[in-house]
Protein backbone atom coordinates (compact mmCIF):
# COMPACT_ATOMS: atom_id res chain seq x y z
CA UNK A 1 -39.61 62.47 60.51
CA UNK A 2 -36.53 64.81 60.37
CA UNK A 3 -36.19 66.49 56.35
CA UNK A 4 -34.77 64.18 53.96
CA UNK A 5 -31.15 65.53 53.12
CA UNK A 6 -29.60 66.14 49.86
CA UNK A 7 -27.23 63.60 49.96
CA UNK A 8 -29.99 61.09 51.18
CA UNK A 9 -31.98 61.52 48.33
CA UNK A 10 -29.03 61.53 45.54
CA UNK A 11 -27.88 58.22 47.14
CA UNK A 12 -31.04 56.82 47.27
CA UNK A 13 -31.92 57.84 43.77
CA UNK A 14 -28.59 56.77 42.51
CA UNK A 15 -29.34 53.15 44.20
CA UNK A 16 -32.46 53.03 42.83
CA UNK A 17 -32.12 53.70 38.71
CA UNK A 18 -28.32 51.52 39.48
CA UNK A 19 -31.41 48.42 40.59
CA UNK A 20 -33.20 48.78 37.14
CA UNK A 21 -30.51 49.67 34.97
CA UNK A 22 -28.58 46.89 36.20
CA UNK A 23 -28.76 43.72 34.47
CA UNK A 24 -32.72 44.76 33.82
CA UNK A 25 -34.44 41.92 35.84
CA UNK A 26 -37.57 42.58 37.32
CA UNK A 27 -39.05 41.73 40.45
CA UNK A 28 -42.51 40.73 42.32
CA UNK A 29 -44.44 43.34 42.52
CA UNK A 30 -45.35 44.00 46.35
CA UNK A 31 -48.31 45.71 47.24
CA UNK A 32 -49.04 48.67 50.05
CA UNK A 33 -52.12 49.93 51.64
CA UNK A 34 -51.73 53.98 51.93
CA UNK A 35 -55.67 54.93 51.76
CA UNK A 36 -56.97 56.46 49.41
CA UNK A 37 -54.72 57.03 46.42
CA UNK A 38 -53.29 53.59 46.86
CA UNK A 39 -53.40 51.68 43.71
CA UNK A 40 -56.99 49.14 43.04
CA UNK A 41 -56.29 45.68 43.84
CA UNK A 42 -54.95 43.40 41.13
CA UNK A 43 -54.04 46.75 38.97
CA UNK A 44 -50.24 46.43 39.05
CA UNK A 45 -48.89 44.82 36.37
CA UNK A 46 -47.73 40.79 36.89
CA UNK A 47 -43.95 40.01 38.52
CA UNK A 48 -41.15 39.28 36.00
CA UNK A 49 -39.35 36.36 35.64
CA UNK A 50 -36.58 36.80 38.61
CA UNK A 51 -38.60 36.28 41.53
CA UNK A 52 -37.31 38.79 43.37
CA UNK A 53 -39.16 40.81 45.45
CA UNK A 54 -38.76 44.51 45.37
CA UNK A 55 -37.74 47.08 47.73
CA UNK A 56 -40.21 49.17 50.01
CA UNK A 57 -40.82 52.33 48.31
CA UNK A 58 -39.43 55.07 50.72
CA UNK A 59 -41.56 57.89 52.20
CA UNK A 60 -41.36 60.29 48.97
CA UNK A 61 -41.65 57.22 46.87
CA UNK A 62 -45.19 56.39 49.05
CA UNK A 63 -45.89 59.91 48.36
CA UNK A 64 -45.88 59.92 44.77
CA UNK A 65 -47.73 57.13 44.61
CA UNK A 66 -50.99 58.31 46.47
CA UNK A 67 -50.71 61.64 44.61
CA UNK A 68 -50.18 59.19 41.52
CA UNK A 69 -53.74 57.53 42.06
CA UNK A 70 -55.72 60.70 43.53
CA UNK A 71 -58.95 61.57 41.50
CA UNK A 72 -59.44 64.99 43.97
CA UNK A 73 -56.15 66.68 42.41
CA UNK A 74 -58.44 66.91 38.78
CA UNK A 75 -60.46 69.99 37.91
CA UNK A 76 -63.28 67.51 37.36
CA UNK A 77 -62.48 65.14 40.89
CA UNK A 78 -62.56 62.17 38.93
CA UNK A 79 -59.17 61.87 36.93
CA UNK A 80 -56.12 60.95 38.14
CA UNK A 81 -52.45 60.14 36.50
CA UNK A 82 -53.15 56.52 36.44
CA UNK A 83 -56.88 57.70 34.57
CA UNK A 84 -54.75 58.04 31.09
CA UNK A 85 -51.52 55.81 32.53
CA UNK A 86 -52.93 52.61 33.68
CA UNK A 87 -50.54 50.47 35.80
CA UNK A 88 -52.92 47.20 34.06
CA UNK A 89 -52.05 48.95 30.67
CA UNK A 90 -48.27 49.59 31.15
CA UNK A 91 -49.29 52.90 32.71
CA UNK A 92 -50.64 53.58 29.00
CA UNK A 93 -54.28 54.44 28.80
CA UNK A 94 -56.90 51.40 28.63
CA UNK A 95 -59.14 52.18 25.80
CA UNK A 96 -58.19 52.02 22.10
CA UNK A 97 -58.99 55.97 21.88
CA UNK A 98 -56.63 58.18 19.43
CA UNK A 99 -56.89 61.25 22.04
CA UNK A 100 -57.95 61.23 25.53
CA UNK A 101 -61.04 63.39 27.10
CA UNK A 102 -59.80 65.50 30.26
CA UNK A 103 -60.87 69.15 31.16
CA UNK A 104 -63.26 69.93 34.16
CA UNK A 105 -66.06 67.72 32.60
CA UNK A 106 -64.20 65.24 31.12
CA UNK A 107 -65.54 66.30 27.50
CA UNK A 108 -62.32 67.88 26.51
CA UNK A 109 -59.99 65.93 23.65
CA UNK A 110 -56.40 66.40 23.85
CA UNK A 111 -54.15 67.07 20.98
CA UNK A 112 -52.07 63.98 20.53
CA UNK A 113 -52.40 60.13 21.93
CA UNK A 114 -51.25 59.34 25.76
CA UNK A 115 -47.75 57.98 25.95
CA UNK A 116 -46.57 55.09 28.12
CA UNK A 117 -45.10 56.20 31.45
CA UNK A 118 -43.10 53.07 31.68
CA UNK A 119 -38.90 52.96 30.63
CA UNK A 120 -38.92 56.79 30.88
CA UNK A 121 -36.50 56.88 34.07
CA UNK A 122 -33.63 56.76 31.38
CA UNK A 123 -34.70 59.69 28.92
CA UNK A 124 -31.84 62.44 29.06
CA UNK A 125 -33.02 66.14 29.22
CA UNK A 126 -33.82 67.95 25.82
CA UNK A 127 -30.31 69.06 23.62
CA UNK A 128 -29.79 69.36 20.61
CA UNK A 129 -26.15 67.31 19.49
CA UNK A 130 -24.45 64.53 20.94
CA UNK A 131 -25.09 64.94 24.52
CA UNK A 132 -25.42 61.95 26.96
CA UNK A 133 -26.40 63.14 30.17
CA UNK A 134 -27.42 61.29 33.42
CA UNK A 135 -30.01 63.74 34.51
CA UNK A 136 -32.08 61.55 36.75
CA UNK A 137 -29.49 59.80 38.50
CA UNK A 138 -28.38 63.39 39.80
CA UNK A 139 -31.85 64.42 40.61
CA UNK A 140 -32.17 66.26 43.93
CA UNK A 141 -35.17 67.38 45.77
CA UNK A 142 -36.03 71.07 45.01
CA UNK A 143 -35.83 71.88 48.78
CA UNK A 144 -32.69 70.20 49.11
CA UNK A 145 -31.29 72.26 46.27
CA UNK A 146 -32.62 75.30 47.94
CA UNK A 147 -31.46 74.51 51.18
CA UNK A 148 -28.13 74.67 49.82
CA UNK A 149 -27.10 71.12 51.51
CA UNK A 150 -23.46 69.92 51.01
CA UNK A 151 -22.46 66.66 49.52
CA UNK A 152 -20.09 64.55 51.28
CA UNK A 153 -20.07 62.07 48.28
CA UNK A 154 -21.01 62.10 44.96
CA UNK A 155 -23.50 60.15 43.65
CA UNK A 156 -23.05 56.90 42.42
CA UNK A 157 -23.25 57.41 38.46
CA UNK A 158 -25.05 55.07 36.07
CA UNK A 159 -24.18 53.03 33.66
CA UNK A 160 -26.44 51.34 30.59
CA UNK A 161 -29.27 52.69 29.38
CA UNK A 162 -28.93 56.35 31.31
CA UNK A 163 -25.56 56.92 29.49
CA UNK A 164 -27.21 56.69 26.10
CA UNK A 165 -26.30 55.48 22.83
CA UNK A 166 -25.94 58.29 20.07
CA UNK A 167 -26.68 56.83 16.82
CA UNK A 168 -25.39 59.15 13.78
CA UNK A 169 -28.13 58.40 11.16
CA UNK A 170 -28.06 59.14 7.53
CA UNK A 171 -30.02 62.35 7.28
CA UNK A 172 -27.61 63.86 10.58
CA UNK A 173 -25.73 66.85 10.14
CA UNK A 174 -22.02 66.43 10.37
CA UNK A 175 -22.14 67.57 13.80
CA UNK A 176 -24.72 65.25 14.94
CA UNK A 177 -26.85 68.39 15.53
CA UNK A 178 -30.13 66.58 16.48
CA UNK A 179 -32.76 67.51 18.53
CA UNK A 180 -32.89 64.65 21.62
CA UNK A 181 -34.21 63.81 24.74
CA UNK A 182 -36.80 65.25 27.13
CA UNK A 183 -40.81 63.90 28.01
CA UNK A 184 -43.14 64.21 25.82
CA UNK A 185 -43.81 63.90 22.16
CA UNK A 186 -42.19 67.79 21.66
CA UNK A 187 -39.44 67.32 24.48
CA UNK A 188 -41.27 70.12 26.50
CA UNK A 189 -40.23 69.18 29.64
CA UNK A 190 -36.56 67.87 31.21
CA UNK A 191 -37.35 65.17 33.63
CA UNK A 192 -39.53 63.12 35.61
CA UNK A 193 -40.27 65.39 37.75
CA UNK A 194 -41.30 68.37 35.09
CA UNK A 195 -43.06 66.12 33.07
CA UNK A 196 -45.44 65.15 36.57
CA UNK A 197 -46.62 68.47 36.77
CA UNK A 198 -47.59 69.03 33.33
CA UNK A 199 -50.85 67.00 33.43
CA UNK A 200 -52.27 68.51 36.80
CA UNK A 201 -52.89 71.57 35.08
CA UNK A 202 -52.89 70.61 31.10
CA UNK A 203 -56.46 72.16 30.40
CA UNK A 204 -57.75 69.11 28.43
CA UNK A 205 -56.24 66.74 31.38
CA UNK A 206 -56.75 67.06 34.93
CA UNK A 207 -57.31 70.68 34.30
CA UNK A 208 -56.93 72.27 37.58
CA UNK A 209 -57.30 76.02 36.84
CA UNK A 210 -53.83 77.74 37.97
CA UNK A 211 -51.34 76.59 39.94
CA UNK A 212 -53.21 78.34 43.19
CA UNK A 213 -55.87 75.60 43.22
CA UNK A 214 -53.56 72.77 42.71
CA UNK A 215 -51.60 73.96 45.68
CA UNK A 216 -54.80 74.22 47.95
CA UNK A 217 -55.79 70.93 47.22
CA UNK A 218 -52.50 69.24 47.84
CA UNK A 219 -51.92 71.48 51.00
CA UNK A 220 -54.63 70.42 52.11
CA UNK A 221 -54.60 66.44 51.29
CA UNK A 222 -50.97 65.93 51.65
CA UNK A 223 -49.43 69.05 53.60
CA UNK A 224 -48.79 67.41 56.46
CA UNK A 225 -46.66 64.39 54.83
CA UNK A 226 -44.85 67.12 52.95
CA UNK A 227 -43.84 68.98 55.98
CA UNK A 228 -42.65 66.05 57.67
CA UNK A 229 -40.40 65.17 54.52
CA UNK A 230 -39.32 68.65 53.26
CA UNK A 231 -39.96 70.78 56.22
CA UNK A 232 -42.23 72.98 57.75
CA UNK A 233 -41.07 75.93 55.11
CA UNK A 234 -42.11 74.23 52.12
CA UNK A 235 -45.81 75.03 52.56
CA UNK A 236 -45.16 78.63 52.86
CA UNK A 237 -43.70 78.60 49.25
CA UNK A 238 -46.48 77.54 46.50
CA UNK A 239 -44.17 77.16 43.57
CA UNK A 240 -41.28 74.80 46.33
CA UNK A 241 -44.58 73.09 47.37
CA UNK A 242 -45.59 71.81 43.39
CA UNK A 243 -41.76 71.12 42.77
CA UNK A 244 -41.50 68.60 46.12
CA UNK A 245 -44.74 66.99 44.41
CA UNK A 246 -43.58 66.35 41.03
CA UNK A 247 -40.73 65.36 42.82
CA UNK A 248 -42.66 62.92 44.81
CA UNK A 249 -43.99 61.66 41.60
CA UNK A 250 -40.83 61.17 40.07
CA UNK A 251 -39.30 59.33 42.98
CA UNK A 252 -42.50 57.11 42.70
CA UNK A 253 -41.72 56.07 38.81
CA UNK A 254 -38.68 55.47 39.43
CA UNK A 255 -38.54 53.16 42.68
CA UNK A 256 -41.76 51.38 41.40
CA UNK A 257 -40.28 48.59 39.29
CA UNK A 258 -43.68 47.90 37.39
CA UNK A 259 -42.51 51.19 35.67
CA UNK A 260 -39.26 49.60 33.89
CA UNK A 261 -39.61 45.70 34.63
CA UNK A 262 -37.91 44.26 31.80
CA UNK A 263 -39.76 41.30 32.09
CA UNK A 264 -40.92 40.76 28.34
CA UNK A 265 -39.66 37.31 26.30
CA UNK A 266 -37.27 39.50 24.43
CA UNK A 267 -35.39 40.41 27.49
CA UNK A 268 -35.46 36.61 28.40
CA UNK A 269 -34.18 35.97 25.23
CA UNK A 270 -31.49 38.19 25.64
CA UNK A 271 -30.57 36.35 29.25
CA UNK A 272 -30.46 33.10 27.35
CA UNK A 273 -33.74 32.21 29.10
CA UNK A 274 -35.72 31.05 26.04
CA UNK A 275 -35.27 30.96 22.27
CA UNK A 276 -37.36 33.16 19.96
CA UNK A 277 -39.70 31.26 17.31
CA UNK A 278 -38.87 31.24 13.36
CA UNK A 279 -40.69 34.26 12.89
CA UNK A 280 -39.59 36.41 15.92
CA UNK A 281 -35.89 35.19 14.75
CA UNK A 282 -36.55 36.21 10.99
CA UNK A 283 -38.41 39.60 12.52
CA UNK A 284 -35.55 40.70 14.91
CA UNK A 285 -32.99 39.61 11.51
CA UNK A 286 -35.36 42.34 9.48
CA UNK A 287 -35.31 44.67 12.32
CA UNK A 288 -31.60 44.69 12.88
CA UNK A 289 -30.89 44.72 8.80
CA UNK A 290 -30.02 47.97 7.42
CA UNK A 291 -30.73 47.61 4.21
CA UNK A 292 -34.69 46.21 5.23
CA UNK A 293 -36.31 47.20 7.95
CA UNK A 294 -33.69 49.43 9.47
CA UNK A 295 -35.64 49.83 12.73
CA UNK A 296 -32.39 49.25 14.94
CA UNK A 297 -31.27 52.15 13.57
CA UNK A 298 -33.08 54.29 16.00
CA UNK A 299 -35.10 51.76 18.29
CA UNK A 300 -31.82 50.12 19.89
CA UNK A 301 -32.36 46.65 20.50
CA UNK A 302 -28.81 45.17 21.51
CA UNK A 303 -27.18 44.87 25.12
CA UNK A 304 -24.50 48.08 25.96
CA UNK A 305 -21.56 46.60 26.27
CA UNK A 306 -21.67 46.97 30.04
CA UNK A 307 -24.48 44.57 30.03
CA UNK A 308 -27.67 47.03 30.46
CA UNK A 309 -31.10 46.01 28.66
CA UNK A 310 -31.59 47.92 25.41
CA UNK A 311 -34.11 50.97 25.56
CA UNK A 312 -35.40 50.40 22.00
CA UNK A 313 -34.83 54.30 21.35
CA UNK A 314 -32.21 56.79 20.87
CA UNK A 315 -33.95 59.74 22.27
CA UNK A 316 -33.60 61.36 19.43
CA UNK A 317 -36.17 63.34 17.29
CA UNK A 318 -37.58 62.68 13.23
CA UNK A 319 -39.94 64.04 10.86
CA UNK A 320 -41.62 60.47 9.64
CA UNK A 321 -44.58 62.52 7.56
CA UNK A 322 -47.49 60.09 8.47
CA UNK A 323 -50.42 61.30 7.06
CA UNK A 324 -52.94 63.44 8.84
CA UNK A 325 -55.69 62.25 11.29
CA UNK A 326 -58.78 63.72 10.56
CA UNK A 327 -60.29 61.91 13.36
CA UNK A 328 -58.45 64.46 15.68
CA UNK A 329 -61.08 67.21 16.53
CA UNK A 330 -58.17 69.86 16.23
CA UNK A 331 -57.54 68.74 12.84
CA UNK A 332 -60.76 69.82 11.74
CA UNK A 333 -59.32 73.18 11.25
CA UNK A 334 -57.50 73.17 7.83
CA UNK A 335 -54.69 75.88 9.51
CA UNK A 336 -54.06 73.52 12.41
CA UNK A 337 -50.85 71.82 12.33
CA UNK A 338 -49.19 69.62 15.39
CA UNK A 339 -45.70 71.00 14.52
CA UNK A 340 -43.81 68.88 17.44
CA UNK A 341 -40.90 70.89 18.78
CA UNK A 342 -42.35 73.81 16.92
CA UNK A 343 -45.87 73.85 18.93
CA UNK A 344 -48.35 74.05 19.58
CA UNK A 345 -47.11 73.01 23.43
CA UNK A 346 -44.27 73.90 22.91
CA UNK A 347 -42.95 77.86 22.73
CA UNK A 348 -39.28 78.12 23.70
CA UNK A 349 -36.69 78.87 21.43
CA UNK A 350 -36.25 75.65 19.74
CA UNK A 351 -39.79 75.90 18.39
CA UNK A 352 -38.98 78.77 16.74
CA UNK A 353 -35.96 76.89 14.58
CA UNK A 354 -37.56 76.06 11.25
CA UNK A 355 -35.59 72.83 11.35
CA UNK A 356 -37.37 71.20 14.14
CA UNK A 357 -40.97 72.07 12.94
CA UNK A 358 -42.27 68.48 12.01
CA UNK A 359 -39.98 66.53 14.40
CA UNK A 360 -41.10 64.14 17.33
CA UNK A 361 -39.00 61.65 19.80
CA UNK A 362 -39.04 58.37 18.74
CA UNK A 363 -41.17 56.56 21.26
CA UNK A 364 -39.26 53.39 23.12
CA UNK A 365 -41.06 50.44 21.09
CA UNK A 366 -41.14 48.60 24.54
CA UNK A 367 -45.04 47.10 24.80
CA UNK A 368 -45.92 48.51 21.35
CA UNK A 369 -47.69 45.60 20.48
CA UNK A 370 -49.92 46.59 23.93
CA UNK A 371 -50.85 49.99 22.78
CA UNK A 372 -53.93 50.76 20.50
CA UNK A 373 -52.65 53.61 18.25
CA UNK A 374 -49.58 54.69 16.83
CA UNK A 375 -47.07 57.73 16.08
CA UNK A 376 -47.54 61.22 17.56
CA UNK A 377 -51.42 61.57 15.77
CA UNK A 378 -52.38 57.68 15.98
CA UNK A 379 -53.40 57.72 12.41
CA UNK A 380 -52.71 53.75 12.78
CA UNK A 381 -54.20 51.22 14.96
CA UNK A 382 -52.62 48.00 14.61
CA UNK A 383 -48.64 47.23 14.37
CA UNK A 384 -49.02 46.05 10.26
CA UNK A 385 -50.54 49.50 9.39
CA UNK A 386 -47.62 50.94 11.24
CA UNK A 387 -44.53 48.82 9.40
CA UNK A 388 -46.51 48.56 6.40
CA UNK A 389 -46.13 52.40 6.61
CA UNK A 390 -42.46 53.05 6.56
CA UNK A 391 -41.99 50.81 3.60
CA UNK A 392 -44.93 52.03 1.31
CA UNK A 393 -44.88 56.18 1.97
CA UNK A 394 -42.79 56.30 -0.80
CA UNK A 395 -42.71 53.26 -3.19
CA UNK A 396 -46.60 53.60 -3.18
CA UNK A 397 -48.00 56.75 -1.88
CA UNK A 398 -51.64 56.21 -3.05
CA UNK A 399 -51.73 53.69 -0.61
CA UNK A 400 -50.89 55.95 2.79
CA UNK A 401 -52.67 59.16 1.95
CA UNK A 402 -55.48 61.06 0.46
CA UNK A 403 -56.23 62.44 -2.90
CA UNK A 404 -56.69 66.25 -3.01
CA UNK A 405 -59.37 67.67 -4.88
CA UNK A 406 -57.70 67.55 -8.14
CA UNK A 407 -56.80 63.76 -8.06
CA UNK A 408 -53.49 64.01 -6.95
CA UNK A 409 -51.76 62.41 -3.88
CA UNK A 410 -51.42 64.37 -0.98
CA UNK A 411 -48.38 63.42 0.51
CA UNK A 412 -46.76 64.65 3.92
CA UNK A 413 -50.32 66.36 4.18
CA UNK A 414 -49.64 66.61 7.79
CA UNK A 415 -47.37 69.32 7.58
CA UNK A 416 -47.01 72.65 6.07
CA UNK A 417 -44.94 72.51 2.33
CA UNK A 418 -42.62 74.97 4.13
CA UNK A 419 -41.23 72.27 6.67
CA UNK A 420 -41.24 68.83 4.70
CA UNK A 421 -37.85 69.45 3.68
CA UNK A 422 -37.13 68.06 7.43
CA UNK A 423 -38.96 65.00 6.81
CA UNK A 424 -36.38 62.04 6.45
CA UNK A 425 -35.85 60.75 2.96
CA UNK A 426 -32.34 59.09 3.26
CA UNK A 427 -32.46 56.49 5.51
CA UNK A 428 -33.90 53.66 4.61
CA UNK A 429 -36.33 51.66 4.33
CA UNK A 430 -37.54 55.23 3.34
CA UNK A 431 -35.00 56.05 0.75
CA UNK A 432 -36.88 54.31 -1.83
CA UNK A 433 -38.53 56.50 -4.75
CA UNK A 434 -41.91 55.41 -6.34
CA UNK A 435 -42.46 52.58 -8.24
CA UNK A 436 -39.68 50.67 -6.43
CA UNK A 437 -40.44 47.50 -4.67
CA UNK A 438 -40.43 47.78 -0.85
CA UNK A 439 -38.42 47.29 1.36
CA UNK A 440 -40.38 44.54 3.10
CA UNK A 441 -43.15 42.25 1.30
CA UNK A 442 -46.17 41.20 3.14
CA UNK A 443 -44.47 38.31 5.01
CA UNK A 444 -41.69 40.06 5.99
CA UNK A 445 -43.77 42.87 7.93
CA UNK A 446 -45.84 39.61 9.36
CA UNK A 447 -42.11 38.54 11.06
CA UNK A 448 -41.17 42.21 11.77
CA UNK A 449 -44.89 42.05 13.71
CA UNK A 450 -43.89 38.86 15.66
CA UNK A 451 -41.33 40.05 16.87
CA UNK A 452 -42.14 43.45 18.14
CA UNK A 453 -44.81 40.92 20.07
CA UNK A 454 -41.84 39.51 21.99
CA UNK A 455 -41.05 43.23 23.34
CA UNK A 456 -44.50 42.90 25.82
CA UNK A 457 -43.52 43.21 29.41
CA UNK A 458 -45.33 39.67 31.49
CA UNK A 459 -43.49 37.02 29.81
CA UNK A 460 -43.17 34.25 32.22
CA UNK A 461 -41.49 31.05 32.15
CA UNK A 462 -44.36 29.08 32.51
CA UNK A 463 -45.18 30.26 28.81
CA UNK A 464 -42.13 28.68 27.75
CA UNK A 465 -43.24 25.21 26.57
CA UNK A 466 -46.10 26.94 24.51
CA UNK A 467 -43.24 29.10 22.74
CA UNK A 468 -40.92 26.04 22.48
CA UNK A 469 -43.47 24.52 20.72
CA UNK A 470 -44.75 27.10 18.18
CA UNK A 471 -41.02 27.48 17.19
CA UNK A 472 -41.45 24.71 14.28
């Protein structure tokens, strides 16, 4: 197999987030036997609604996807990516655990909960200001960039979700100076592909112990499929040899449609396939208000006007101020703070800017009703706890946090005094002071609930008479 060409893989690339982005349909997933690394049988998640069946996943895609499931790329031999991002799970973990255990004997707990890997093709690279950039629709392989390979043709660019809608909030500067974009909870790392190779050698994940072992174990597994797609060279250069994998892994997410299926009811919904019951209407209504729940305001919900599926996020970065989880072994150490931008991953010179100590990306809300904990520390564990949270931090405080030793509330205890100026205390529904009613009652955050329950990937049609039916 000759080495895939720059323009190849930009074209291919392009094609491929263009397929998802599209009108967001998904398709039946297809399975593939590659050996070991190949995904268990029955673990990828079920077909959406269109019935169509999706593309082969090219070489690099195939690639990705046995690295993906490979236990023998851990420090410990048992832990792969799909350990902590289970395809069965949404490629979130499986167990209800706040942090996950990784390190070479799996006894190691990480610092803040597991994110979903799925809808993440779309997240622009870390700025900070109004900045909408297609960064993984222009994605090229690192050996293709090195090689110096000229384009005949442009990529195609894309259109919907990868264009991004800005959303100038309350508490914005009148530049719209805000801290977006990037993987992670902090923004650490650009794309897809930086964000792969993060894990592999994250000492409370797969904890391989420099970047010297890593290679040796994937020259050895995989050095002959990465010659015969990048090139004999590429195994003579250790750091070209970890970029080509993470961009094997990237190529993988993004071809794979289980990774960005668009196949819950709300997306149905949205193609006129099925109505939403009383309470999923009244919850979306709460959701959308701006004077109530105000979620919209940052978890975009609506079409673009160019048709694409809404990525129920803005990208964009807040201070919330949930309280701290002392069931977080770090947190056990009064000094410890999980700062976000500011550290402790993070060490660049953004987390050195006072204003971004306390901030984290607002997570899509796309299968939060699947997940088991919530915000960057996963102080909560079911999606009431979580509403009932924005709308009672500040109208009644005694209810969210601690007392301190002298009786008093300790409020924003999760962060230093120093920083809490950057928590957000203009928009609502957390502009309220104390004493104030809420901004939703009890059986408002029950609809605001029910509907977030219509954003789970797997809605069929076939559970469209039960829904018809509950709509009374």
């Amino acid at each position: 197999m000759n080495m895939i060409d720059r323009q190849s893989r930009l074209s291919f690339l392009a094609l491929a987030l263009l397929s998802v982005a599209g009108a967001g349909l998904g398709w039946a997933a297809q399975g593939e036997t590659t050996g070991q690394g190949a995904d268990p049988a029955g673990s990828r998640p079920s077909a959406a609604s269109s019935g169509e069946s999706a593309a082969p996943l090219s070489a690099v895609a195939q690639l990705g996807k046995a690295i993906f499931f490979d236990q023998s790329l851990s420090g410990s031999g048992t832990m792969s990516c799909a350990t902590c991002h289970d395809p069965a799970h949404h490629y979130a973990p499986a167990n209800g655990l706040i942090v996950q255990l990784g390190g070479p004997g799996l006894d190691r707990p990480g610092i803040r909960p597991v994110p979903s890997l799925t809808y993440k093709i779309a997240t622009p690279a870390f700025s900070v200001g109004a900045e909408n950039p297609a960064e993984e629709a222009a994605e090229a392989s690192p050996m293709a960039e090195a090689s110096g390979t000229a384009l005949s043709q442009q990529a195609t660019p894309v259109a919907g979700p990868m264009a991004g809608q800005p959303v100038v909030k309350a508490d914005a500067p009148a530049d719209n100076a805000v801290p977006q974009g990037g993987m992670f909870w902090d923004g650490r790392a650009d794309s897809l592909e930086d964000q792969a190779l993060g894990p592999l050698l994250s000492p409370f994940e797969m904890a391989n112990p420099d970047a010297k072992s890593l290679y040796d174990k994937i020259r050895t597994r995989y050095g002959a499929r990465l010659a015969a797609l990048f090139g004999n060279q590429v195994l003579d250069d250790q750091s070209m040899a970890l970029s080509e994998v993470g961009f094997a892994l990237a190529r993988y997410q993004v071809e794979e449609p289980s990774f960005h299926p668009y196949s819950s009811k709300y997306d149905a919904y949205l193609r006129g396939q099925v109505k939403l019951s009383a309470a999923e209407q009244r919850g979306l209504a709460l959701f959308d208000d701006a004077k109530k729940g105000n979620c919209a305001s940052c978890h975009l919900d609506k079409r673009t006007d160019d048709g694409q599926m809404p990525a129920f996020t803005d990208y964009e970065f807040e201070a919330l101020g949930v309280p701290r989880n002392p069931a977080i072994p770090a947190n056990a150490d009064p000094r410890y703070f999980d700062l976000g931008i500011c550290g402790p991953q993070r060490n660049d010179d953004f987390a050195h800017q006072p204003q971004n100590c306390g901030l984290f990306k607002t997570p899509t809300l796309r299968n939060v009703a699947e997940r088991g904990v919530y915000f960057h520390n996963g102080v909560y564990h079911t999606l009431e706890e979580a509403t009932r949270f924005y709308v009672a931090r500040d109208t009644d405080p005694a209810s969210i946090y601690p007392k301190n030793p002298d009786g008093s509330i300790a409020k924003f205890n999760d962060l230093p005094e120093t920083y809490r100026s950057n928590i957000d205390v203009i928009d609502a529904p957390m502009d309220r002071k104390l004493g104030q009613p809420p901004a939703l009652n009890e059986a408002e955050i029950a609809d605001v609930v029910a509907f977030l329950k219509t954003l789970s990937d797997g809605w069929s049609d076939d559970k469209a008479g039960k829904t018809t039916a509950q709509q009374q």
